[in-house]
PDB file of N, CA and C in Angstrom:
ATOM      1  N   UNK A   1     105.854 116.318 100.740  1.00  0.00           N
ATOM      2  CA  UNK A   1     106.228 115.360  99.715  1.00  0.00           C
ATOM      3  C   UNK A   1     105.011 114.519  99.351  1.00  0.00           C
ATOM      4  N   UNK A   2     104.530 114.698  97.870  1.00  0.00           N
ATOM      5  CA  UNK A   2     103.699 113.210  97.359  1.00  0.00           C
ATOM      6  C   UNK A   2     103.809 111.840  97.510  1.00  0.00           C
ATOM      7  N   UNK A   3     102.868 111.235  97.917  1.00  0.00           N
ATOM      8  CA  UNK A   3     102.998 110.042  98.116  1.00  0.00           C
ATOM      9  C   UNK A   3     103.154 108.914  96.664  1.00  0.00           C
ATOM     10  N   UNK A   4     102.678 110.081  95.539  1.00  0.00           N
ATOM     11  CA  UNK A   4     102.662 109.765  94.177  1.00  0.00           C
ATOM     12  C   UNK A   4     103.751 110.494  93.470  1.00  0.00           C
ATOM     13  N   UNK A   5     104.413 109.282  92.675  1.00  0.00           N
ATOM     14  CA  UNK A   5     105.152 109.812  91.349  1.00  0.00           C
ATOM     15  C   UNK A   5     104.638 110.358  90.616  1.00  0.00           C
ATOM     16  N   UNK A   6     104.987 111.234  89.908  1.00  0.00           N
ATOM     17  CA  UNK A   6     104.250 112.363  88.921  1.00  0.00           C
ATOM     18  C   UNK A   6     103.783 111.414  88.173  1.00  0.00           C
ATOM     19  N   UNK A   7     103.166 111.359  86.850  1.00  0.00           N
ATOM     20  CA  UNK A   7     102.630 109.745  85.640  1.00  0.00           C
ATOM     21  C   UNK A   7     103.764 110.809  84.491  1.00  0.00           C
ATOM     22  N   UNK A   8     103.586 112.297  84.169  1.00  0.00           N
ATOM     23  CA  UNK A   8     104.485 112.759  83.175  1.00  0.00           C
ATOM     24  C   UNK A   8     106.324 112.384  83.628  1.00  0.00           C
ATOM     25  N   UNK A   9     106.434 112.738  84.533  1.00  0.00           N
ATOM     26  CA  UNK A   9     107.784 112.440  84.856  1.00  0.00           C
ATOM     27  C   UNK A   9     107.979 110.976  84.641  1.00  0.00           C
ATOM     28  N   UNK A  10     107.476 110.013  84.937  1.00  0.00           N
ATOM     29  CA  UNK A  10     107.624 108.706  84.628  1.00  0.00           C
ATOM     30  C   UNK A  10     107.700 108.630  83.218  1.00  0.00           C
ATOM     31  N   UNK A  11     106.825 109.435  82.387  1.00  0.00           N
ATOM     32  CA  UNK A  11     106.541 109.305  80.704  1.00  0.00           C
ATOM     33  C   UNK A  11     107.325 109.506  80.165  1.00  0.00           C
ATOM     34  N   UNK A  12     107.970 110.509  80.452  1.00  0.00           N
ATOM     35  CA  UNK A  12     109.220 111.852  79.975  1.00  0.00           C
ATOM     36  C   UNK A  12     110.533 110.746  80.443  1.00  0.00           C
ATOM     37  N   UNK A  13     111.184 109.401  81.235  1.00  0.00           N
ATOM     38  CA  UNK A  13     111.536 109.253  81.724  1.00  0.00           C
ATOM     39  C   UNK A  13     111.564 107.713  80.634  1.00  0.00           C
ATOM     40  N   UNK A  14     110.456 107.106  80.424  1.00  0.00           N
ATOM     41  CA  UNK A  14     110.126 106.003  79.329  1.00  0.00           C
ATOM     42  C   UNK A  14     110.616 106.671  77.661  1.00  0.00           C
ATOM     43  N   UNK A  15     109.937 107.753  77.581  1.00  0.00           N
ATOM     44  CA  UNK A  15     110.345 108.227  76.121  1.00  0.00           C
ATOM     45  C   UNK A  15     112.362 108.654  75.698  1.00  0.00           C
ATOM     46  N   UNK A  16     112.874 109.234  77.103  1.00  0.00           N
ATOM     47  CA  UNK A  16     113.826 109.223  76.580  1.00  0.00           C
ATOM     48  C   UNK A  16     115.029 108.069  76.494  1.00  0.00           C
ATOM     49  N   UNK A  17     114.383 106.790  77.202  1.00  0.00           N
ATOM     50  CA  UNK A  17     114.958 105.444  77.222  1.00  0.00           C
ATOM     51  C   UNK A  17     114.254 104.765  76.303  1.00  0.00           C
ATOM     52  N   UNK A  18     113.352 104.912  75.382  1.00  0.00           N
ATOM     53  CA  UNK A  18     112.929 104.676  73.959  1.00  0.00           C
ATOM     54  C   UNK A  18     113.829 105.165  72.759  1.00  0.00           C
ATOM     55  N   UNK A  19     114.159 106.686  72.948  1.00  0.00           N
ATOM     56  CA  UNK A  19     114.809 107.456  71.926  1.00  0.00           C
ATOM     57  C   UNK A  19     116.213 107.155  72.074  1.00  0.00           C
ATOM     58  N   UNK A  20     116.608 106.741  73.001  1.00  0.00           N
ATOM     59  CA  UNK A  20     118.128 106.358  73.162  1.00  0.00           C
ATOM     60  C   UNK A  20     118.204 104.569  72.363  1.00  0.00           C
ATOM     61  N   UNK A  21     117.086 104.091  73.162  1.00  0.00           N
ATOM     62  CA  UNK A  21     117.137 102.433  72.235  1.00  0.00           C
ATOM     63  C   UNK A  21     117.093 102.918  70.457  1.00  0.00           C
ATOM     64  N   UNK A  22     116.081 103.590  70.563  1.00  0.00           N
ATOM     65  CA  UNK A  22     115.935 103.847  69.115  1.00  0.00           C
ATOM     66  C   UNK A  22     117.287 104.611  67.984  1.00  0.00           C
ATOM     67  N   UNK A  23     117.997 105.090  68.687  1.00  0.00           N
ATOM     68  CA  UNK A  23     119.385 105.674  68.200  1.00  0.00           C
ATOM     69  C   UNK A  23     120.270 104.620  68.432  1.00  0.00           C
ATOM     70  N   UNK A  24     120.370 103.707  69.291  1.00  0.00           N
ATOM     71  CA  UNK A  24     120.826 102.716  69.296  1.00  0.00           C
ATOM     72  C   UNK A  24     120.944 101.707  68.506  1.00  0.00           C
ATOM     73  N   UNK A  25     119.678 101.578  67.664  1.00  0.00           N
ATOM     74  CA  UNK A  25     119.524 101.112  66.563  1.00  0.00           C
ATOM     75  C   UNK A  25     119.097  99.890  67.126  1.00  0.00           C
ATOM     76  N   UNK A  26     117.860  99.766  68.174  1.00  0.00           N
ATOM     77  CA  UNK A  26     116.740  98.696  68.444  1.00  0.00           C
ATOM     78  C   UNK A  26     115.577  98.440  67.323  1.00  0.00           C
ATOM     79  N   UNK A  27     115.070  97.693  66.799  1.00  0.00           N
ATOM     80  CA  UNK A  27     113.932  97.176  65.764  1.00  0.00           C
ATOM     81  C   UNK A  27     113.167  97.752  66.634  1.00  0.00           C
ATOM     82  N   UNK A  28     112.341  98.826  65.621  1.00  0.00           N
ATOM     83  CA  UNK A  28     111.089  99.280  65.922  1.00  0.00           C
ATOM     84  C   UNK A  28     110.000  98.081  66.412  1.00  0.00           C
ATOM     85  N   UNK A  29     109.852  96.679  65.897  1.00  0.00           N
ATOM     86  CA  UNK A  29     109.399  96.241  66.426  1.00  0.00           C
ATOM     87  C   UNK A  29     109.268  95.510  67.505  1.00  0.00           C
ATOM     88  N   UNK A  30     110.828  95.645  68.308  1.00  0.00           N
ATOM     89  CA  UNK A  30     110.520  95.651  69.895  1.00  0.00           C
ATOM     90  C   UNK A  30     110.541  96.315  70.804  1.00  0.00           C
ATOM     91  N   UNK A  31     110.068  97.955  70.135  1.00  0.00           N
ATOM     92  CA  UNK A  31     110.637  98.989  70.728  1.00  0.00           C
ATOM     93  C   UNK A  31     108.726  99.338  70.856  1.00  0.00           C
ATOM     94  N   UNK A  32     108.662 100.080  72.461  1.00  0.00           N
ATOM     95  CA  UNK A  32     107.252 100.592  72.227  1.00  0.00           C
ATOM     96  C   UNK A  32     107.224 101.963  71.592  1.00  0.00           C
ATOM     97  N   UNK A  33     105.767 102.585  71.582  1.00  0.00           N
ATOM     98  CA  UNK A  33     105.932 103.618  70.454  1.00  0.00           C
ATOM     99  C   UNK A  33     105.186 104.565  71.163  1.00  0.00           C
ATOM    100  N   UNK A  34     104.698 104.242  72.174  1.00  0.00           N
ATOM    101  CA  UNK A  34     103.516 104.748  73.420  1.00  0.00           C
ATOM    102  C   UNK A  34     103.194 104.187  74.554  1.00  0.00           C
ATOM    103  N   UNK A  35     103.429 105.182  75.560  1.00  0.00           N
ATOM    104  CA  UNK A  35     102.467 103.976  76.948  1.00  0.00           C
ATOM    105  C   UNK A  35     100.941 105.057  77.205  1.00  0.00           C
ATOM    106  N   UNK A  36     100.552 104.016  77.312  1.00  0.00           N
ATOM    107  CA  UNK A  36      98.942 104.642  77.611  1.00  0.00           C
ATOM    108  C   UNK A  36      98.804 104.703  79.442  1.00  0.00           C
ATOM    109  N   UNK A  37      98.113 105.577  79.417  1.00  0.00           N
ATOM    110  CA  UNK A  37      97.451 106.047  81.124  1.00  0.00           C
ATOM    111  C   UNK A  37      97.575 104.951  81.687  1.00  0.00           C
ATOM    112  N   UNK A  38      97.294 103.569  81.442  1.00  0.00           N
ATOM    113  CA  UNK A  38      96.892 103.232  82.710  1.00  0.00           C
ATOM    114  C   UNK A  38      98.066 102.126  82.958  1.00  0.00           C
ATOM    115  N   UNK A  39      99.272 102.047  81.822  1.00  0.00           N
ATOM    116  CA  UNK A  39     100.676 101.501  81.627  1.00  0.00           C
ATOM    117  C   UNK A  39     101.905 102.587  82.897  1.00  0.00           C
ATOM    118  N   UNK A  40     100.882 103.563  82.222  1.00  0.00           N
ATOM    119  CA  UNK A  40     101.913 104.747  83.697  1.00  0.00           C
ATOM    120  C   UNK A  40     101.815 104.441  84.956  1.00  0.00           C
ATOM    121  N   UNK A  41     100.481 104.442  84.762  1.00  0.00           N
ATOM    122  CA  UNK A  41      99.823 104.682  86.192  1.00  0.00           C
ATOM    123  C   UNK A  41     100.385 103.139  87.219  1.00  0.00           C
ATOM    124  N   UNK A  42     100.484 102.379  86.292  1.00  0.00           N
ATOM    125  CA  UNK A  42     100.676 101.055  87.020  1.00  0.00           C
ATOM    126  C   UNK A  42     102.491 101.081  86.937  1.00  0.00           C
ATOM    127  N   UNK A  43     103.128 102.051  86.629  1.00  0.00           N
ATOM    128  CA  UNK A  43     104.902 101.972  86.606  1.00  0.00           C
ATOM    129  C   UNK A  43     104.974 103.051  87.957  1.00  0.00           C
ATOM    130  N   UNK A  44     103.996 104.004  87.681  1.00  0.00           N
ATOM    131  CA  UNK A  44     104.193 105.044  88.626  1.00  0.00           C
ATOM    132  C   UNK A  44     103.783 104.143  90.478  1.00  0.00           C
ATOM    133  N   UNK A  45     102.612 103.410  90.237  1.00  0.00           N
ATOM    134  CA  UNK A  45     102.589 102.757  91.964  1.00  0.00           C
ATOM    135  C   UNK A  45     103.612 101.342  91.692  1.00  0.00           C
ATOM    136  N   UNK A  46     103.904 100.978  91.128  1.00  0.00           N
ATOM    137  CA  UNK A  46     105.479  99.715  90.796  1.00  0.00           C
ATOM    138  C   UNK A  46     106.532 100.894  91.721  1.00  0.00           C
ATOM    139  N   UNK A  47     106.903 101.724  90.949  1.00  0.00           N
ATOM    140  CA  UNK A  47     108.423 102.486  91.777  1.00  0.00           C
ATOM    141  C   UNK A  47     107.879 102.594  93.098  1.00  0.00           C
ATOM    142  N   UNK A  48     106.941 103.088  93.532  1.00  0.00           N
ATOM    143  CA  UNK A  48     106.518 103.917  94.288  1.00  0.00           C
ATOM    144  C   UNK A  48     106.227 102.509  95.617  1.00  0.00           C
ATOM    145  N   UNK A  49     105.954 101.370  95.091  1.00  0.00           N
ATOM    146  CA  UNK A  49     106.146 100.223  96.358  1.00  0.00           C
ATOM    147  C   UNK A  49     107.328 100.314  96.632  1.00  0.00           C
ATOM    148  N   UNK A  50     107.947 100.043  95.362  1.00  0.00           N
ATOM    149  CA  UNK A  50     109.600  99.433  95.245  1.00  0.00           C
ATOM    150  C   UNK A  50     110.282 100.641  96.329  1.00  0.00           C
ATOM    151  N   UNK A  51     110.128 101.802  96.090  1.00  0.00           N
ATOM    152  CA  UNK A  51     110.821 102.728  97.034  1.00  0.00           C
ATOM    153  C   UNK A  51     110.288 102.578  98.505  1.00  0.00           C
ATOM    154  N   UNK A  52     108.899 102.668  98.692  1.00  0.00           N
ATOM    155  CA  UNK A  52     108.459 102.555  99.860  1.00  0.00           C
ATOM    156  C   UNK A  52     109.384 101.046 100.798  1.00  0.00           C
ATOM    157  N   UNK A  53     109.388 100.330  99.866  1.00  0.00           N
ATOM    158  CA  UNK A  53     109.621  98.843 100.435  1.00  0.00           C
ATOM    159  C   UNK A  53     111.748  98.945 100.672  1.00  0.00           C
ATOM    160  N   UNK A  54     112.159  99.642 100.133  1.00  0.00           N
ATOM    161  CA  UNK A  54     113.346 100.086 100.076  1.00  0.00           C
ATOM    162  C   UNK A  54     113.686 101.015 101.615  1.00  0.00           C
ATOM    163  N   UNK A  55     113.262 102.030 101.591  1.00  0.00           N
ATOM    164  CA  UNK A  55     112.815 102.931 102.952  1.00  0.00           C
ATOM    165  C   UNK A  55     112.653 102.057 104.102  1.00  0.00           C
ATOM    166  N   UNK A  56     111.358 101.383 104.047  1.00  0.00           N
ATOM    167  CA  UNK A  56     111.333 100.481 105.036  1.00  0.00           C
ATOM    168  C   UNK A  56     112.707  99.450 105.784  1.00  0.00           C
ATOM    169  N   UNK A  57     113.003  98.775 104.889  1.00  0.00           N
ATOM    170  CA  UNK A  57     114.113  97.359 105.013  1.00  0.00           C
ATOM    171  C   UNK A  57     115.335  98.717 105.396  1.00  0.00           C
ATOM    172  N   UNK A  58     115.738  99.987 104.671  1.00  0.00           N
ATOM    173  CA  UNK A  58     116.910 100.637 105.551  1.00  0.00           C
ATOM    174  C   UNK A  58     116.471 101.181 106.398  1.00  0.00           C
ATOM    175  N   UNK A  59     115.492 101.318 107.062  1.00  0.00           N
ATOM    176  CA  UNK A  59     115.241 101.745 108.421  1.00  0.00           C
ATOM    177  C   UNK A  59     115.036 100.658 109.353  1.00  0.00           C
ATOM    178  N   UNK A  60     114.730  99.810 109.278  1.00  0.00           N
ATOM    179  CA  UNK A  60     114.724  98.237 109.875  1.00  0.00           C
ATOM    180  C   UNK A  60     116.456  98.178 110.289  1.00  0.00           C
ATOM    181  N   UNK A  61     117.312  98.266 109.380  1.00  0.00           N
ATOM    182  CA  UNK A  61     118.821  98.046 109.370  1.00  0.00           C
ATOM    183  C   UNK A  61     119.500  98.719 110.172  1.00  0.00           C
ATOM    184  N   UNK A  62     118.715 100.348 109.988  1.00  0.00           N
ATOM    185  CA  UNK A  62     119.304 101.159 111.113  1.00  0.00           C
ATOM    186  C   UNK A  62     119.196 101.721 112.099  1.00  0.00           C
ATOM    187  N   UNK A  63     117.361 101.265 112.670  1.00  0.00           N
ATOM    188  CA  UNK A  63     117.060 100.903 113.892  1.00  0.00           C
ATOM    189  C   UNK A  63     117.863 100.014 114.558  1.00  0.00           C
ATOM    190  N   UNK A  64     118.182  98.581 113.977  1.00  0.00           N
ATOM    191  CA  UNK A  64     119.119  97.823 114.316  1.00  0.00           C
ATOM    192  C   UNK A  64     120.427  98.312 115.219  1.00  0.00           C
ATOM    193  N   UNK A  65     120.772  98.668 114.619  1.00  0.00           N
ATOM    194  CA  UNK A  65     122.234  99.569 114.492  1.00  0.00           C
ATOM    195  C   UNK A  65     122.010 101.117 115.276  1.00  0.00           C
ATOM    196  N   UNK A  66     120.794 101.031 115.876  1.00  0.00           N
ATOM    197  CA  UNK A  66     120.332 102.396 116.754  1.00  0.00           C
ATOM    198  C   UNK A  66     120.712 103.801 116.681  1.00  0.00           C
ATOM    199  N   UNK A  67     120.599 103.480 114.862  1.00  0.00           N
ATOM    200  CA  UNK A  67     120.624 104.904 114.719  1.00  0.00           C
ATOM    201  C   UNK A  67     119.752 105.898 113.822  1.00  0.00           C
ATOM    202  N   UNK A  68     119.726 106.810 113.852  1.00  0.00           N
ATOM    203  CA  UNK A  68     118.361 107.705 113.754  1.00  0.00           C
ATOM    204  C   UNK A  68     117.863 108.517 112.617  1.00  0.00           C
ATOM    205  N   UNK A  69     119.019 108.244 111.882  1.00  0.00           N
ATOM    206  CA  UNK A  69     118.924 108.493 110.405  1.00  0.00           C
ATOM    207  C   UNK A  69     119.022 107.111 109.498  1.00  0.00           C
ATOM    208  N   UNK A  70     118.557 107.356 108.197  1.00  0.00           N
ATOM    209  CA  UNK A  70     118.740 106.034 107.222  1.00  0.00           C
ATOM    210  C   UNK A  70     120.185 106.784 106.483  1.00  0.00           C
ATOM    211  N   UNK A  71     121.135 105.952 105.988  1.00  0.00           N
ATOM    212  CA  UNK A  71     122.189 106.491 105.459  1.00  0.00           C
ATOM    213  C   UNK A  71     122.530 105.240 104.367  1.00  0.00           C
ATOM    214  N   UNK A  72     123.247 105.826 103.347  1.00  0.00           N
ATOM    215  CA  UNK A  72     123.669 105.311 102.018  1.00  0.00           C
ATOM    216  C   UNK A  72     124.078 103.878 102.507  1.00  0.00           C
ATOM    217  N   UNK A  73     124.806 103.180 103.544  1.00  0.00           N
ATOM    218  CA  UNK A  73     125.102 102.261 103.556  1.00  0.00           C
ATOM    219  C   UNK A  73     124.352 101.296 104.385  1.00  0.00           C
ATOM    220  N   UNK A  74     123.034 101.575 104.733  1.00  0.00           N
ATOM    221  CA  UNK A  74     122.192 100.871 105.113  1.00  0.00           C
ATOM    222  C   UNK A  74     121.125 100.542 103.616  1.00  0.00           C
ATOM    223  N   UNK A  75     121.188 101.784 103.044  1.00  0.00           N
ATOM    224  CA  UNK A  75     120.173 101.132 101.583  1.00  0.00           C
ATOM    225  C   UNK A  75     121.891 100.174 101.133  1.00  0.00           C
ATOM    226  N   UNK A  76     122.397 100.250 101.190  1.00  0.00           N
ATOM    227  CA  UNK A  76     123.248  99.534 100.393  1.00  0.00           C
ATOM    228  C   UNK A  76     123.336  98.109 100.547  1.00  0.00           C
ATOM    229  N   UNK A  77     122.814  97.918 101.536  1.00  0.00           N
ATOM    230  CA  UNK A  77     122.723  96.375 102.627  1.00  0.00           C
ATOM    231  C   UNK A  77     121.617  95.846 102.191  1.00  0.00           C
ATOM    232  N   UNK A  78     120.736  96.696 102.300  1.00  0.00           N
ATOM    233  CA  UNK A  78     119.210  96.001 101.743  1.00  0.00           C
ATOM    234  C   UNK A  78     118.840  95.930 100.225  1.00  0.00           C
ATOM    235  N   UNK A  79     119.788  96.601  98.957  1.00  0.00           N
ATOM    236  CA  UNK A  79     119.355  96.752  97.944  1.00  0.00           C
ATOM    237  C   UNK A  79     119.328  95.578  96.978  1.00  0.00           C
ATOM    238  N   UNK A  80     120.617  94.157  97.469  1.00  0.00           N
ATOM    239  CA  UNK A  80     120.491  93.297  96.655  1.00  0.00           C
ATOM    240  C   UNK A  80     119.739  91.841  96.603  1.00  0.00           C
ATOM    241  N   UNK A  81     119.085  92.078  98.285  1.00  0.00           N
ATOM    242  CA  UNK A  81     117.920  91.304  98.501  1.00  0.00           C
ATOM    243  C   UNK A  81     116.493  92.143  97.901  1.00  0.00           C
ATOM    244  N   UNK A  82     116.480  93.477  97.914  1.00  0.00           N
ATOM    245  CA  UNK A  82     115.306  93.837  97.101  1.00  0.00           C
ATOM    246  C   UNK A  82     115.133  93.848  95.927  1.00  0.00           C
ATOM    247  N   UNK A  83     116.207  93.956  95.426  1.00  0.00           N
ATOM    248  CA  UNK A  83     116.310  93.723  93.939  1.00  0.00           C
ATOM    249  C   UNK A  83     115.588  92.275  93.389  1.00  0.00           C
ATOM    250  N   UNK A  84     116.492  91.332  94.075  1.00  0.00           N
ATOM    251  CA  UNK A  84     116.027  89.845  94.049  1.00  0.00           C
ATOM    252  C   UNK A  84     114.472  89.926  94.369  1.00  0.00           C
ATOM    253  N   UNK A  85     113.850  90.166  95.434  1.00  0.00           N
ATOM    254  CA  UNK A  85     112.863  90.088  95.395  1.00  0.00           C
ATOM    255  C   UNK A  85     111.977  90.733  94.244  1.00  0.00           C
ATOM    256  N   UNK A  86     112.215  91.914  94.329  1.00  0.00           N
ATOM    257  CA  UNK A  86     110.714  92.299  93.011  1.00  0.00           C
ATOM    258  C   UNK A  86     111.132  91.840  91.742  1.00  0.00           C
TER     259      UNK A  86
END
């Protein structure tokens, strides 16, 4: 597994939550029209803390709880203090 988000999958991922605002009938002028390289590059290591930092706090929870897998209801515990935070 990459330690990096793809930058196209992130792109491909921005454009079709553009084209949906834009059918939505958002003003082109608060709608972007392009992200440039280094707009990716900085969304692609953003998720990529945000998940890391996510991982972490449910394994913290379920070390706790001494157990040896991370499971849906340990991210579920930690997701609305991470949210808050970033």
């Amino acid at each position: 597994m990459s330690d990096n988000f793809d930058p196209d999958l992130i792109q491909a991922i921005f454009k079709l939550i553009w084209s949906k605002n834009a059918l939505a009938g958002t003003s082109k002028k608060n709608r972007p029209t392009s992200a440039n390289s280094s707009a990716l590059k900085m969304s692609c290591e953003l998720l990529r803390l945000f998940v890391t930092e996510a991982v972490q706090r449910a394994a913290a929870i379920a070390e706790a709880e001494g157990a040896s897998k991370i499971q849906a209801t340990h991210l579920e515990r930690i997701l609305p203090q991470l949210l808050l935070d970033f």
